[in-house]
C-alpha atoms as a PDB file:
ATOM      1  CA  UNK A   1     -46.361  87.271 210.410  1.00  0.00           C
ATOM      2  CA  UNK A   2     -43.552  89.739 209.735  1.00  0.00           C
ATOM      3  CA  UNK A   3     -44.649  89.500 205.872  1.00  0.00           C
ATOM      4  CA  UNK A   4     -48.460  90.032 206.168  1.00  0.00           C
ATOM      5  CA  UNK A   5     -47.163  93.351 207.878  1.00  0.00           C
ATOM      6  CA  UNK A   6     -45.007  94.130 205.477  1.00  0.00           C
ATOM      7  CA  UNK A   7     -47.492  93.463 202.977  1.00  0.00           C
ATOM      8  CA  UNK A   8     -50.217  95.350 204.209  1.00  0.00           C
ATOM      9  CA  UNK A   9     -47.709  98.124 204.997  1.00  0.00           C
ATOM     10  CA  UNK A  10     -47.070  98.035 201.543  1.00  0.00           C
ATOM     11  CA  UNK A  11     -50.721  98.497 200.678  1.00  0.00           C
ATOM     12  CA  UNK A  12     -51.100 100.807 202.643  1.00  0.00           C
ATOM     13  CA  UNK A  13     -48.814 102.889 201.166  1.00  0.00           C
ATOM     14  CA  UNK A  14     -50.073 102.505 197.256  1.00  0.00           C
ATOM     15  CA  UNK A  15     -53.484 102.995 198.531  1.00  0.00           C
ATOM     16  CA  UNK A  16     -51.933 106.602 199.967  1.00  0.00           C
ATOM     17  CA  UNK A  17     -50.545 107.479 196.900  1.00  0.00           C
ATOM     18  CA  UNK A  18     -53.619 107.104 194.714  1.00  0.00           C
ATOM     19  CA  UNK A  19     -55.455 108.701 197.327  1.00  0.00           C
ATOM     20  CA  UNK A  20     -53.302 111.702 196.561  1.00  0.00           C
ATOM     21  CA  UNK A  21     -52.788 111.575 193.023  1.00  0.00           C
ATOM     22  CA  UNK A  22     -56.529 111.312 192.411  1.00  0.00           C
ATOM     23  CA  UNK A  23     -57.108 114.285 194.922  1.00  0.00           C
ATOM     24  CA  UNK A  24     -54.552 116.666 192.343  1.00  0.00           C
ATOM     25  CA  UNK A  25     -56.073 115.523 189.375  1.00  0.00           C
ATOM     26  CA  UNK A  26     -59.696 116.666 190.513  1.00  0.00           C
ATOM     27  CA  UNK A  27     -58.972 119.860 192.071  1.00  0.00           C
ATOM     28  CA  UNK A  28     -56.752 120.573 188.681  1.00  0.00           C
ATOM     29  CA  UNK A  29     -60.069 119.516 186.448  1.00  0.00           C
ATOM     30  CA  UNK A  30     -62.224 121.396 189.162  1.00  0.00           C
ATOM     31  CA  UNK A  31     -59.990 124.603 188.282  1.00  0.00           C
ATOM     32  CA  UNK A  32     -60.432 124.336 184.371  1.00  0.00           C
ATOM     33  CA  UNK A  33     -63.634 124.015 184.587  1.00  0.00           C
ATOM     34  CA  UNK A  34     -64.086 127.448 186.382  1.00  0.00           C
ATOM     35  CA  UNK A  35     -61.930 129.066 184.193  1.00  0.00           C
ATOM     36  CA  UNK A  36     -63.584 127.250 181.051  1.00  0.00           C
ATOM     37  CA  UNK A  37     -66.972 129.019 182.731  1.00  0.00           C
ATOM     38  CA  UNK A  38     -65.836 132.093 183.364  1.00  0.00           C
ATOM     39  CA  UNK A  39     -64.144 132.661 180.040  1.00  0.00           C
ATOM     40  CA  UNK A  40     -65.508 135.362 177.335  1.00  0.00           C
ATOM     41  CA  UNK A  41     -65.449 135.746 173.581  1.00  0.00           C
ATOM     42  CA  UNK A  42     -62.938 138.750 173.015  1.00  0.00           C
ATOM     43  CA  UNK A  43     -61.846 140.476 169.773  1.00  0.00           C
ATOM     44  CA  UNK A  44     -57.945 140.097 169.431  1.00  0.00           C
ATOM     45  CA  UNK A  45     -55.332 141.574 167.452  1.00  0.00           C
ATOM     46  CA  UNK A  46     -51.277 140.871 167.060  1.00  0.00           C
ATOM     47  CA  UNK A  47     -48.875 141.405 164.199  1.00  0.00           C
ATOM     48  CA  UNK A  48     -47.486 137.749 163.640  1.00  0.00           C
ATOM     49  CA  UNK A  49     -44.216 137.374 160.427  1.00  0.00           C
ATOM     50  CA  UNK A  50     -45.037 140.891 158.934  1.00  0.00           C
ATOM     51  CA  UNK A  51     -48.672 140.320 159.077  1.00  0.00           C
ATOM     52  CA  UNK A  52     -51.982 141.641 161.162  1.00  0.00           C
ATOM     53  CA  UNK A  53     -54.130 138.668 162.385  1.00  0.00           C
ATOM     54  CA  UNK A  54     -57.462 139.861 164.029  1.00  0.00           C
ATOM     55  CA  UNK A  55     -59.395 136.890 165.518  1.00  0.00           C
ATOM     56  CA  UNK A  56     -62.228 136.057 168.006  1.00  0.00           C
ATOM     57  CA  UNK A  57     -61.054 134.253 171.147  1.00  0.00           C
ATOM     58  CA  UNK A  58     -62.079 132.902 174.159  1.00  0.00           C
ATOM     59  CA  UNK A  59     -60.099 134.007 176.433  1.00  0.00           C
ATOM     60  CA  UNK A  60     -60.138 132.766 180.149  1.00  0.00           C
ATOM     61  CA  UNK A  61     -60.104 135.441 183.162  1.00  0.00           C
ATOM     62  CA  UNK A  62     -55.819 134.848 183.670  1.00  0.00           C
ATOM     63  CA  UNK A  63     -55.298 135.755 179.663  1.00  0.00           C
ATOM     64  CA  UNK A  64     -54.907 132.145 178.709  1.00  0.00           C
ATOM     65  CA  UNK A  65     -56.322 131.515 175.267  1.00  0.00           C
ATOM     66  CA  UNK A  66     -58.530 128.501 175.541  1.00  0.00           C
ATOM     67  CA  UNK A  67     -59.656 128.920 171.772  1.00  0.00           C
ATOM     68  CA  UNK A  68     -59.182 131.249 168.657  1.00  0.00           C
ATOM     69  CA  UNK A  69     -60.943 131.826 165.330  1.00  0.00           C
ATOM     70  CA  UNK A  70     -59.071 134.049 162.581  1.00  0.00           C
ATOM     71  CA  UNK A  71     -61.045 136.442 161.531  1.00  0.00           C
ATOM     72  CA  UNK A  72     -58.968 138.020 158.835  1.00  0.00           C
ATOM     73  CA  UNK A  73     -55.127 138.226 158.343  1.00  0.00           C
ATOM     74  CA  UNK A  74     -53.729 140.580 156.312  1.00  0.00           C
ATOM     75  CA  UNK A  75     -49.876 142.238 154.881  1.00  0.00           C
ATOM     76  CA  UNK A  76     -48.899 145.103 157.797  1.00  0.00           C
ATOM     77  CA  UNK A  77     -47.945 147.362 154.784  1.00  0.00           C
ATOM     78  CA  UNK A  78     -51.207 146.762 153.238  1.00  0.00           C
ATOM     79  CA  UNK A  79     -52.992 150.027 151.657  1.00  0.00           C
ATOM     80  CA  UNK A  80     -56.107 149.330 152.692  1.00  0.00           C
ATOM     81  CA  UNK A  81     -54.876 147.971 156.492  1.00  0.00           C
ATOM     82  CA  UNK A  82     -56.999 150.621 158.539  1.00  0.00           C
ATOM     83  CA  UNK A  83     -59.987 149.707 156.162  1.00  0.00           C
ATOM     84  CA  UNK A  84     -59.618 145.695 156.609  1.00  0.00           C
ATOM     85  CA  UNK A  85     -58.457 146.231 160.191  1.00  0.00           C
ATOM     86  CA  UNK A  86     -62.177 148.499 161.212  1.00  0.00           C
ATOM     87  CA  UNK A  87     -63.994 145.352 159.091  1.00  0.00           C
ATOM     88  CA  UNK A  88     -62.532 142.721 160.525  1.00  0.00           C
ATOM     89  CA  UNK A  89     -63.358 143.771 163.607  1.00  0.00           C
ATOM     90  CA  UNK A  90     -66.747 144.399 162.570  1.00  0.00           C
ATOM     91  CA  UNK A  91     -67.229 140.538 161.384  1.00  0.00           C
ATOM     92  CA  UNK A  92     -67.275 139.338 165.201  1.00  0.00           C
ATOM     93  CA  UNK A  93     -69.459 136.208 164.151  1.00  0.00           C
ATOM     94  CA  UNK A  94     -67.662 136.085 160.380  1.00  0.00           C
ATOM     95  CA  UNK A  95     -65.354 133.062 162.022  1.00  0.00           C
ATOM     96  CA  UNK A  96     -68.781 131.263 162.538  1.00  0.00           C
ATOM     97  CA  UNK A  97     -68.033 131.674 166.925  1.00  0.00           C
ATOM     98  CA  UNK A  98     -71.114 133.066 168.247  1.00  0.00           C
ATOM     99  CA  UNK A  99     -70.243 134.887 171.354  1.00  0.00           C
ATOM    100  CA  UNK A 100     -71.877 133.112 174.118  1.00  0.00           C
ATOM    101  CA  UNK A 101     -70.804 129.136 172.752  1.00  0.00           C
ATOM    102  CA  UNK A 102     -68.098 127.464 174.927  1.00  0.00           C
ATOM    103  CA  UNK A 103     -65.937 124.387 174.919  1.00  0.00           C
ATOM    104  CA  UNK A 104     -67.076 121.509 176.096  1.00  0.00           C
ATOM    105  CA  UNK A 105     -66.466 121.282 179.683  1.00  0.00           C
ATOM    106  CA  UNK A 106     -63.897 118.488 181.118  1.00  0.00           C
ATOM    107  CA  UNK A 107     -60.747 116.425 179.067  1.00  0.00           C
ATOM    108  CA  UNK A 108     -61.167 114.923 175.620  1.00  0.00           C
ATOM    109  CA  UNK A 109     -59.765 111.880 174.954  1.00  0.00           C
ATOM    110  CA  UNK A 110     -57.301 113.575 172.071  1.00  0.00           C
ATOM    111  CA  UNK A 111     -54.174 113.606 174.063  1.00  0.00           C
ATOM    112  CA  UNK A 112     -55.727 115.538 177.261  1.00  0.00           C
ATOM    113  CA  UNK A 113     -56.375 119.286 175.730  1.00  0.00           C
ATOM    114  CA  UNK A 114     -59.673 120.869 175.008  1.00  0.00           C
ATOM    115  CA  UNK A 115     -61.392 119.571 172.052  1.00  0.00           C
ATOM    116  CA  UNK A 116     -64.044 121.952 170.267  1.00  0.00           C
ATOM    117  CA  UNK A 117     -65.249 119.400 167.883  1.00  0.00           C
ATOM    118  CA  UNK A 118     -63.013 120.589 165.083  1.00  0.00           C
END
């Protein structure tokens, strides 16, 4: 008798944990998804190894990059840097990213990060 308790003790006590580890998981997948909704395309600009990289992103409303598109990249001593800098900003859709497309929503099955179908 003593070992059917135990046993269903035990049972009881795996069923608990993947209870709770299945709860995480889909408030954590519930979360991206908002933040994969409420993302926008934005225009972006850094200097990155003496360079200027201007590129499209979508950006997520806590500043997390979900996904980027390089627009143009370009020396930071360049001549013409003010010239390529005003164009490339101009060429929002040059990267191919039309503003309103998003991700696909949820996991791919590429290691667990956000596949785009690239």
């Amino acid at each position: 008798m003593r070992v059917v308790a135990l046993l269903v003790g035990l049972l009881a006590m795996i069923l608990l944990v993947v209870l709770v580890v299945t709860a995480t998981g889909a408030a954590a997948r519930r979360r991206q998804v908002r933040l994969s909704a409420a993302a926008r395309w934005r225009m972006r600009h850094y200097a990155s190894q003496g360079e200027t990289v201007v590129t499209v992103a979508l950006t997520a409303p806590d500043g997390r990059v979900i996904e980027e598109h390089v627009v143009d990249r370009f020396p930071d001593a360049d001549a013409q840097w003010e010239r390529r800098f005003l164009a490339a900003r101009e060429e929002r859709g040059a990267a191919g990213v039309p503003p309103q497309r998003r991700p696909p929503v949820g996991r791919d099955r590429c290691g667990g990060h956000w596949c785009t179908g690239r």
